[in-house]
Protein backbone atom coordinates (compact mmCIF):
# COMPACT_ATOMS: atom_id res chain seq x y z
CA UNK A 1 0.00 0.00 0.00
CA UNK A 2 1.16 3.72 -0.81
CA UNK A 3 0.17 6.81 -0.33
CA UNK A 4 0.44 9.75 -2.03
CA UNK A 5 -0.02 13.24 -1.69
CA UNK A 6 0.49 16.86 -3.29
CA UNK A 7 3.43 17.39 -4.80
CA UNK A 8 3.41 13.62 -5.34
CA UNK A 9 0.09 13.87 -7.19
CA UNK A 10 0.85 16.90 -9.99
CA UNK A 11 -2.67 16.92 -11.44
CA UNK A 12 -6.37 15.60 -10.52
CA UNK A 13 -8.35 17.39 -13.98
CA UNK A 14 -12.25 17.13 -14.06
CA UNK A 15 -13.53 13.74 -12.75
CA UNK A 16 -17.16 12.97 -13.98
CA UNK A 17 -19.35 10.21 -11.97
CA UNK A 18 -22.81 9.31 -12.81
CA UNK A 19 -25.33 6.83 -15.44
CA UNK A 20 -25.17 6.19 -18.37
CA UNK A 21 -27.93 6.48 -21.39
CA UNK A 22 -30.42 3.51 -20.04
CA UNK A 23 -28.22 2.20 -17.16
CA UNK A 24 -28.54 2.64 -13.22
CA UNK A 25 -24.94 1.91 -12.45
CA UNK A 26 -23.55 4.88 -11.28
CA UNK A 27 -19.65 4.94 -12.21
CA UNK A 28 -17.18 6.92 -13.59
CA UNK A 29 -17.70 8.65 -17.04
CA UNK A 30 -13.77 9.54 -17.54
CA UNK A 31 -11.19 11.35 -15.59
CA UNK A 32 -7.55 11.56 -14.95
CA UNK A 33 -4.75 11.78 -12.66
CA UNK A 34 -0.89 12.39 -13.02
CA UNK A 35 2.11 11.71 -10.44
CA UNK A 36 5.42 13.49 -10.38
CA UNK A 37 7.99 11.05 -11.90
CA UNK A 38 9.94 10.58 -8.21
CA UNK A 39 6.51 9.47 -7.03
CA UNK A 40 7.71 5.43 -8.20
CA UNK A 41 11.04 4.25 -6.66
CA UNK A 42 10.83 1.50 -9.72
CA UNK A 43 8.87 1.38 -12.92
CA UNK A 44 5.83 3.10 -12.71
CA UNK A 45 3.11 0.33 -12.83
CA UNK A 46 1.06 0.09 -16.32
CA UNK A 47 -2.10 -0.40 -13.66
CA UNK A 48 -2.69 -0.50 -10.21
CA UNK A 49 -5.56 0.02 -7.84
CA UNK A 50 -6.58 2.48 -6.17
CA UNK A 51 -8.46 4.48 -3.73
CA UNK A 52 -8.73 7.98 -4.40
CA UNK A 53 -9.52 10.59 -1.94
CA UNK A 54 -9.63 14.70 -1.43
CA UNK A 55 -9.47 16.43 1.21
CA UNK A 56 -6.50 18.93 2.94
CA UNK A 57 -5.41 16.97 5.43
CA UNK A 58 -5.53 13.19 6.17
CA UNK A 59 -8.36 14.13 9.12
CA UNK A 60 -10.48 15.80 6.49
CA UNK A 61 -10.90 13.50 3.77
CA UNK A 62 -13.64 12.43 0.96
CA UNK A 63 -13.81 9.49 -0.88
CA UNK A 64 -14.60 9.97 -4.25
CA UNK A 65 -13.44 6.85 -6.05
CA UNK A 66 -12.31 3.35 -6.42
CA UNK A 67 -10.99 1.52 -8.85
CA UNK A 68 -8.20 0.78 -11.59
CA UNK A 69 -5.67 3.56 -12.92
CA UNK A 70 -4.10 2.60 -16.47
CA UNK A 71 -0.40 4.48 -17.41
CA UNK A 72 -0.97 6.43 -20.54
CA UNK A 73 1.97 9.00 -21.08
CA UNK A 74 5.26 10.05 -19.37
CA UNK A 75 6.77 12.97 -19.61
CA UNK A 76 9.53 15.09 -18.00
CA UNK A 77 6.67 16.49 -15.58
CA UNK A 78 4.23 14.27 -14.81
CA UNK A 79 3.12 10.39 -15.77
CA UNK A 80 -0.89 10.50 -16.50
CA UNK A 81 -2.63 8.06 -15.63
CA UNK A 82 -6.52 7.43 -16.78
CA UNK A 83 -9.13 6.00 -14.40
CA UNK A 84 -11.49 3.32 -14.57
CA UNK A 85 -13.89 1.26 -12.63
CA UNK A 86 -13.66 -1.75 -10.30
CA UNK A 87 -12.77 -4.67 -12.67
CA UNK A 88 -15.11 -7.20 -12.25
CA UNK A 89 -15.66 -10.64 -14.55
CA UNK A 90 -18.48 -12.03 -12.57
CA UNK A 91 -21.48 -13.50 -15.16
CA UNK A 92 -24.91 -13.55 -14.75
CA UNK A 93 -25.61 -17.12 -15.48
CA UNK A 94 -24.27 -20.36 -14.61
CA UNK A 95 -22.83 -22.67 -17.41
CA UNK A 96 -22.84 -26.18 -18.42
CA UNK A 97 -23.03 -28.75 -21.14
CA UNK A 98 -26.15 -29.75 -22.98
CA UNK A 99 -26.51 -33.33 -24.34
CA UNK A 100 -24.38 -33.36 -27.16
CA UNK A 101 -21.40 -31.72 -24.68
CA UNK A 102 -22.24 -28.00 -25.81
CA UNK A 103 -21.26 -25.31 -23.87
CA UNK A 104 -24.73 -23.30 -22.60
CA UNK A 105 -26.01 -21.17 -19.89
CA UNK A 106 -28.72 -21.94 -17.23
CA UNK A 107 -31.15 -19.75 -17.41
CA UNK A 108 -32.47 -17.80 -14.98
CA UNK A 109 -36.02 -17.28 -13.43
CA UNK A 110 -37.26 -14.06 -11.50
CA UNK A 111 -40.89 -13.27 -10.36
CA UNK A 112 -43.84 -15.55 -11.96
CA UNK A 113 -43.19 -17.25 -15.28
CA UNK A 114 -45.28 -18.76 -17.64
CA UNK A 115 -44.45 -21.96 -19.92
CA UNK A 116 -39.93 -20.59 -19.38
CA UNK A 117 -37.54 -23.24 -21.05
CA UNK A 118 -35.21 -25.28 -19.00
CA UNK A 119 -32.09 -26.36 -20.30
CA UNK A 120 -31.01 -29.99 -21.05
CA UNK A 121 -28.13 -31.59 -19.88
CA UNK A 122 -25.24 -33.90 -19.60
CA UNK A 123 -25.12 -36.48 -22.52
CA UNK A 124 -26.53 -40.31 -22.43
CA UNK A 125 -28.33 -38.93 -19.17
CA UNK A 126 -32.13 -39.13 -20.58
CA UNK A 127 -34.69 -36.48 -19.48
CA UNK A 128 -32.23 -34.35 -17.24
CA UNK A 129 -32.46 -30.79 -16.77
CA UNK A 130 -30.89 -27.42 -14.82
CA UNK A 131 -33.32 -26.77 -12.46
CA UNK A 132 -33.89 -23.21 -12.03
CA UNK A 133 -34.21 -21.42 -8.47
CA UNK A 134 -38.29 -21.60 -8.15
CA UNK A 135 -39.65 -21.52 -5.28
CA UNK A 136 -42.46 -23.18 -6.55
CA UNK A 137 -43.36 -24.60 -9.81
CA UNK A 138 -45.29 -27.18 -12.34
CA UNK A 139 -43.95 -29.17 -15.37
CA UNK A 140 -45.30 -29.85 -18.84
CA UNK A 141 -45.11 -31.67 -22.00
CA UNK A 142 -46.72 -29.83 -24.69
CA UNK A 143 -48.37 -27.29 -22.46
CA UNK A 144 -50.15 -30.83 -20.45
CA UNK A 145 -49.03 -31.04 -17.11
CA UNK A 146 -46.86 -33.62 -16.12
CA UNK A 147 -45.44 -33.41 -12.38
CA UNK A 148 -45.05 -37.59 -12.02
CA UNK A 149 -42.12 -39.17 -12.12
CA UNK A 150 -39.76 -36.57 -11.11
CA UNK A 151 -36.66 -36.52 -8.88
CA UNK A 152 -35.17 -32.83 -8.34
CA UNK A 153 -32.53 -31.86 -6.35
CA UNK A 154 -29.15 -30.60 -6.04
CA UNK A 155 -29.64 -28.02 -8.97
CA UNK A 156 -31.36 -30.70 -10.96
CA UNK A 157 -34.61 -32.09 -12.33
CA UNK A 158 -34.80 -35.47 -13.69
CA UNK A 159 -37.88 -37.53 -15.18
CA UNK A 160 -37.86 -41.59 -15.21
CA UNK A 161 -40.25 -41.21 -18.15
CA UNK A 162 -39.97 -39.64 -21.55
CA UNK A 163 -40.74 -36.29 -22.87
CA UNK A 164 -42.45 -36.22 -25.88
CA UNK A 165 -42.79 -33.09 -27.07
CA UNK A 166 -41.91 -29.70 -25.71
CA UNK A 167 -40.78 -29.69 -22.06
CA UNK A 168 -41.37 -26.01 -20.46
CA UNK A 169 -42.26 -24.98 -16.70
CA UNK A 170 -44.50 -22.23 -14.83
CA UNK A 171 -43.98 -21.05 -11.44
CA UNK A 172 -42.73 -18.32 -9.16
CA UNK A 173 -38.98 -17.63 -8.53
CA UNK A 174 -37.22 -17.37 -4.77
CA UNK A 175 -36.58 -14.04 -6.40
CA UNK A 176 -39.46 -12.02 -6.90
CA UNK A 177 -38.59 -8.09 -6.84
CA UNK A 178 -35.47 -6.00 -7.71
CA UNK A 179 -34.42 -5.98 -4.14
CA UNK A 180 -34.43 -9.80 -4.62
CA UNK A 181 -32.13 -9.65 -7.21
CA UNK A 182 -29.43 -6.98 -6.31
CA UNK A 183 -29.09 -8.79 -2.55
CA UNK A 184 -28.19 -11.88 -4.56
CA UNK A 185 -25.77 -10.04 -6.43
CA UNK A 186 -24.03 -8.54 -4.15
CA UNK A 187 -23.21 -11.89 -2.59
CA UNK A 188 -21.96 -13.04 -5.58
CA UNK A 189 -19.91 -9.58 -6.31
CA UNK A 190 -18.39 -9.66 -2.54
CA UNK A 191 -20.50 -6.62 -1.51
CA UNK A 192 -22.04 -5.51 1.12
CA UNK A 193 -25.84 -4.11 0.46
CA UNK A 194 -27.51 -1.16 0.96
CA UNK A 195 -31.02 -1.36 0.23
CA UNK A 196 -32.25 2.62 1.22
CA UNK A 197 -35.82 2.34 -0.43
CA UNK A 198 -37.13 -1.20 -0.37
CA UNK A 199 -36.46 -2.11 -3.99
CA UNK A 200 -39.67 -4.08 -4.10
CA UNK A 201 -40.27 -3.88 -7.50
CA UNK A 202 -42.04 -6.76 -8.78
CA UNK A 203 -40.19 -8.66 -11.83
CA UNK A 204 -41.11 -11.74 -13.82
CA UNK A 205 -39.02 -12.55 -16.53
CA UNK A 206 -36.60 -15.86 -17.42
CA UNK A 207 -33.53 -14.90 -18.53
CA UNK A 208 -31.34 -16.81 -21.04
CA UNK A 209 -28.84 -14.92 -22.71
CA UNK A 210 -25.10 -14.35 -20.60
CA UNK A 211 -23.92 -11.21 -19.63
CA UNK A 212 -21.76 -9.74 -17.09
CA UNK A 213 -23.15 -9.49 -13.75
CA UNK A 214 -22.86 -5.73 -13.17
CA UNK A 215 -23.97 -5.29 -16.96
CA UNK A 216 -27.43 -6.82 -16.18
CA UNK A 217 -27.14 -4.79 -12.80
CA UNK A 218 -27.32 -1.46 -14.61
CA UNK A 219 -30.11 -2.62 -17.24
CA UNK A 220 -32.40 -3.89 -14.73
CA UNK A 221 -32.25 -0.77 -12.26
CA UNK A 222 -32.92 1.47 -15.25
CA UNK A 223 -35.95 -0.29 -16.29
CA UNK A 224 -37.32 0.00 -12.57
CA UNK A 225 -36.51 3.50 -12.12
CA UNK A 226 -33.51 2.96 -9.76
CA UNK A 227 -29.87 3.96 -9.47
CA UNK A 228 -27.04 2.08 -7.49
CA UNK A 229 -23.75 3.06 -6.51
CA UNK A 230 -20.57 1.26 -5.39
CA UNK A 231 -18.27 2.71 -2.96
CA UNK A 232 -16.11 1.41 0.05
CA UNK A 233 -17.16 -2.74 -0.89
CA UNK A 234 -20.53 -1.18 -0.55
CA UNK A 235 -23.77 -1.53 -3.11
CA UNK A 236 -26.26 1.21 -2.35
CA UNK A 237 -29.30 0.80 -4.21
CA UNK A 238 -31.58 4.33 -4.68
CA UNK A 239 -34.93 4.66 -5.85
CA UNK A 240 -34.94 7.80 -8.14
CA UNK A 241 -37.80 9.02 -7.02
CA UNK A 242 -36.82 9.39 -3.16
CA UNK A 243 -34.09 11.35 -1.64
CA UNK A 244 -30.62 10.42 -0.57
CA UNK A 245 -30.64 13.20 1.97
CA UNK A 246 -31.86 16.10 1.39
CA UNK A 247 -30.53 19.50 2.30
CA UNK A 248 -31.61 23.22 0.74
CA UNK A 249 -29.29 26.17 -1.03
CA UNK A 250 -28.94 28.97 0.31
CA UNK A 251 -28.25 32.48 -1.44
CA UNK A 252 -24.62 31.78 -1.27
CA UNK A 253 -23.95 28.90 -1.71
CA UNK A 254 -24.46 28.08 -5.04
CA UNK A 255 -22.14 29.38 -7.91
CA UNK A 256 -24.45 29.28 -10.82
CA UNK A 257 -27.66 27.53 -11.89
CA UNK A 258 -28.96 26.63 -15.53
CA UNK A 259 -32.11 24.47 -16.91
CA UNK A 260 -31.82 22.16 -19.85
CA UNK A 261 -34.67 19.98 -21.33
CA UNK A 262 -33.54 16.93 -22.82
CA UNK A 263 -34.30 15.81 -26.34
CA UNK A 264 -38.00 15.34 -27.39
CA UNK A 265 -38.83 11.87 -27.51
CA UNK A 266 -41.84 10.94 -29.68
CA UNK A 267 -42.21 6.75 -28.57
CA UNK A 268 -41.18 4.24 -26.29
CA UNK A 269 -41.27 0.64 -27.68
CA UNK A 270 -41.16 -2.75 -26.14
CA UNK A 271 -41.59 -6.24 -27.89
CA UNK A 272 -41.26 -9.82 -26.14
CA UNK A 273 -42.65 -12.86 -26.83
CA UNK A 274 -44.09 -15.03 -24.68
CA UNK A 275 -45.55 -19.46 -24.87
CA UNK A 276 -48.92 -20.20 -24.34
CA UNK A 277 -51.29 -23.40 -24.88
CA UNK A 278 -53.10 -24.32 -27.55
CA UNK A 279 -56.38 -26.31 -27.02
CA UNK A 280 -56.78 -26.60 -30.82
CA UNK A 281 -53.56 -28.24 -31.30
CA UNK A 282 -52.71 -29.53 -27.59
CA UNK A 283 -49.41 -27.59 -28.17
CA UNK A 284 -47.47 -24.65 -27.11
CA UNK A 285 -47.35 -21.38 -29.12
CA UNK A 286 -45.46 -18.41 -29.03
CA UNK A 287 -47.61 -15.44 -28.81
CA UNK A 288 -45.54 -11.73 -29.66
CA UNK A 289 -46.33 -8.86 -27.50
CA UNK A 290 -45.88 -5.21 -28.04
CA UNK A 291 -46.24 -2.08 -25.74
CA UNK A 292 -45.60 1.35 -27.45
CA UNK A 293 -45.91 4.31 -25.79
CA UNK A 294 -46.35 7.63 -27.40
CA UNK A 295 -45.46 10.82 -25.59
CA UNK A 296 -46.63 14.17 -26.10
CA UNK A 297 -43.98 15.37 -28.68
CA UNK A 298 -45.27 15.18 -32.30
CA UNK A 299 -41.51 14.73 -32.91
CA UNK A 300 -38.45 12.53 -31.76
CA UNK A 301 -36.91 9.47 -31.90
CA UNK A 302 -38.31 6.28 -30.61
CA UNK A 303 -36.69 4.75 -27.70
CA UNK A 304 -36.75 1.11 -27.43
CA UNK A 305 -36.26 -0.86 -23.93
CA UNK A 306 -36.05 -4.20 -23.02
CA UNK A 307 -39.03 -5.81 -20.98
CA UNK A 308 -38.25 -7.72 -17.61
CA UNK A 309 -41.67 -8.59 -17.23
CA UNK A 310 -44.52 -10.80 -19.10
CA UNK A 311 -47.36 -9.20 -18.32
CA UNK A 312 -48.40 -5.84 -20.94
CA UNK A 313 -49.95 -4.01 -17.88
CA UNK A 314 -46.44 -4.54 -16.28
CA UNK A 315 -44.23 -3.23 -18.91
CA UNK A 316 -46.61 -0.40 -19.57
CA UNK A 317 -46.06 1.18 -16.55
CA UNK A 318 -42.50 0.82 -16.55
CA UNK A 319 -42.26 2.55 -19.44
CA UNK A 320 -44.75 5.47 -18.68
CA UNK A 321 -42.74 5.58 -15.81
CA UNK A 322 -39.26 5.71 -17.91
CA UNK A 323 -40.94 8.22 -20.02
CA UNK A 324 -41.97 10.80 -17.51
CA UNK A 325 -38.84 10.42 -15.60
CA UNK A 326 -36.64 11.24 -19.23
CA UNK A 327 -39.08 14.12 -19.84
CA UNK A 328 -37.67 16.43 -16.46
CA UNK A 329 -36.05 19.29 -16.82
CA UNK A 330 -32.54 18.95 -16.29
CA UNK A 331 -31.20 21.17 -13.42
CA UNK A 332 -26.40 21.87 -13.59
CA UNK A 333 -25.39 23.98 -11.00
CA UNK A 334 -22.09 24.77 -9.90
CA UNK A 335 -20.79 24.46 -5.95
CA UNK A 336 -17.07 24.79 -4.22
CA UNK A 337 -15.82 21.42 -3.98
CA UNK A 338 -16.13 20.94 -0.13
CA UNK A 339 -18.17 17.93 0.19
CA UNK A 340 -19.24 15.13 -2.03
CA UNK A 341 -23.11 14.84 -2.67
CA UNK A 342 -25.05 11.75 -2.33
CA UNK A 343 -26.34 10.07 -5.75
CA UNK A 344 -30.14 10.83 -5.14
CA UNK A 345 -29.57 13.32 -2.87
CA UNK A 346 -32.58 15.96 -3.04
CA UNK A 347 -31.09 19.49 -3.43
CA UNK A 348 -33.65 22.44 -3.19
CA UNK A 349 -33.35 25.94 -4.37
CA UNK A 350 -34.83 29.29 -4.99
CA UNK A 351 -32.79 30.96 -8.06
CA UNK A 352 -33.17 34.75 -8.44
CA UNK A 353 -32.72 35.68 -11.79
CA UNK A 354 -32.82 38.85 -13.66
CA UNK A 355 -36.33 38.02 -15.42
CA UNK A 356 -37.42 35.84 -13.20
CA UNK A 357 -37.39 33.41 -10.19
CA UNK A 358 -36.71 29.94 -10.55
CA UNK A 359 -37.74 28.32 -7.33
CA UNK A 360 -37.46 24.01 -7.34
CA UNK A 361 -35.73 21.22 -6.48
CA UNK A 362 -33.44 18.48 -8.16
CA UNK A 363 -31.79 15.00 -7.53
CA UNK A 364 -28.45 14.38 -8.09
CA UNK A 365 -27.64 11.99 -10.85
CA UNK A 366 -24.44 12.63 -11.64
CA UNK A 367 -21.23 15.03 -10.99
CA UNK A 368 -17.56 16.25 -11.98
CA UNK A 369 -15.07 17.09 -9.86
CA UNK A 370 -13.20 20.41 -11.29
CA UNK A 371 -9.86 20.35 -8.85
CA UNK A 372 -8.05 23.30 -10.39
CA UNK A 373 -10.86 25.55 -10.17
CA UNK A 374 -11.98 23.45 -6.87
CA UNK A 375 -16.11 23.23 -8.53
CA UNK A 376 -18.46 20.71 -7.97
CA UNK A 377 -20.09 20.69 -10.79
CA UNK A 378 -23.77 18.96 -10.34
CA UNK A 379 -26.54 17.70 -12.75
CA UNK A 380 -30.19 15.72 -11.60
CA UNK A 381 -33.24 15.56 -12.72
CA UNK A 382 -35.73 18.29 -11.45
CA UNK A 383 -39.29 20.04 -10.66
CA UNK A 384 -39.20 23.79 -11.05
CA UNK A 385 -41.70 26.72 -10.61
CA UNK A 386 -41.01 30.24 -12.42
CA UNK A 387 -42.67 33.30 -10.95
């Protein structure tokens, strides 16, 4: 471990933290940082880790990131450094073998699922499948049920009989809302979590293609409205439309305001499919669904998200949800770089302009950290009231 401080640290330029287009993983956008050459007594390393904090003494201090620094020049003065996130290589799915020895995933079940897939496995075994984590849950052939002659356990589910046609199974996960799903996570990621608004979000989806855990992390908490953060081994999961904290400007504190409103979107599109019985030929079918959402703009682009539910009525209001939260004014203002803000934290104002007065309130989503200039520069989504 080493430590470094000013002059050992020549430059910390403007650090941006905050979410991406559709994603709810709060990390950092880009930034920099350069140490003096004597800084290394060997070859500076081409990475390291590292904890980076501010603050003028070591009593006083702020942490404002962790994660990987990559070497990118060297130069008489200083050797620059770019930062990055917290590596991690964790997947969202398990993996096996199917029964001709293929490599596949197992998929995954959340919430209540209707007529979801399971996978085959292990060659010369017969009628043997990766169970999925339900917590309760019926089998069929063909849509009929068949729940005789079945031995599960230990991650598996194995039938003494034949299939004949289309195996496929209904039931209700052990994980049911988005809380569900990042506390599971975190265990697998090594991190401790913070749930501050209950997260009980009801999903119901099976999920079958691989990813990266984090990856499916930041999709997920978009599409429920939510925003998490990872800091200190710690996951802290924020609904976006509650407050981190909350605290209130006043007439001097706040360097400058300014309102932005984003982009008009004209739609919001959603497709999925999903299997359903067939009386008329004793078989399952897949049936396509479809929610589009038109806003109030008569122009725009269309958006299109991906559904983590079955239901229409579900994915409908996640997406008039997504669309009302996209359509808020977006509220930058500028403070001295004293303290660190909260992701979600609620920030109220009263702006006295020339022509008028902006009065309102806004929650963080993201931030830069201007260290020359010593700024906090902040940006959230936001209500405001001219008068």
């Amino acid at each position: 471990m080493a430590y470094w401080w000013a002059p050992g640290i020549v430059s910390m330029p403007t650090m941006q933290v905050g979410s991406g287009t559709q994603g709810g993983f709060v990390r950092i956008a880009w930034g920099q940082i350069a140490f003096a050459p004597n800084a290394f007594t060997l070859e500076p390393p081409f990475k390291a880790t590292i904890q980076l904090d501010w603050g003028l003494d070591s009593l006083n201090l702020l942490r404002v990131f962790d994660g990987s620094i990559y070497r990118r020049t060297y130069t008489a003065r200083e050797i620059g450094y770019d930062l990055y996130e917290p590596e991690s290589d964790v997947k969202l799915l398990d993996e096996g073998v199917d029964e001709q020895g293929n490599d596949v995933v197992r998929p995954l079940v959340i919430g209540t699922v209707t007529h979801m897939s399971p996978q085959r496995t292990e060659p010369d075994t017969g009628e043997k499948y990766y169970m999925p984590d339900f917590a309760s849950y019926n089998f069929y052939d063909d849509g009929v049920l068949i729940n005789d002659h079945w031995t599960v356990g230990s991650g598996y589910a194995e039938r003494s009989v034949d299939i004949v046609g289309q195996l496929s199974m209904s039931g209700t996960g052990n994980m049911t809302t988005l809380a569900d799903v990042f506390d599971w996570a975190c265990g697998l990621l090594g991190l401790t979590f913070v749930n501050l608004h209950g997260g009980d979000v009801p999903l119901n989806c099976a999920i079958y293609t691989q990813d990266l855990l984090i990856n499916f992390l930041d999709k997920i908490a978009w599409y429920c409205g939510y925003q998490f953060a990872i800091l200190d081994g710690v996951l802290t999961l924020i609904d976006l439309e509650q407050g981190n904290g909350e605290r209130t400007l006043g007439r001097l504190d706040s360097i400058n305001l300014s309102y932005a409103w984003p982009q008009p979107v004209k739609s919001y599109k959603a497709t999925w499919s999903v299997k359903e019985f067939d009386a008329a030929t004793v078989s399952l079918i897949s049936k396509d669904r479809e929610v589009l959402h038109y806003t109030e703009s008569p122009i725009g682009g269309e958006t299109t998200v991906t559904p983590y539910d079955e239901a229409v009525s579900d994915v409908t209001n996640k997406i008039e949800a997504i669309a009302a939260r996209e359509a808020m004014v977006q509220v930058s203002l500028d403070l001295p770089l004293d303290q660190i803000p909260n992701i979600g934290e609620k920030i109220s104002f009263t702006d006295r302009k020339e022509a008028h007065d902006i009065s309102g309130h806004l929650f963080v989503r993201s931030y830069s950290l201007d260290y020359q200039n010593k700024i906090l520069k902040i940006t959230g989504d936001g209500v405001i009231t001219f008068s």
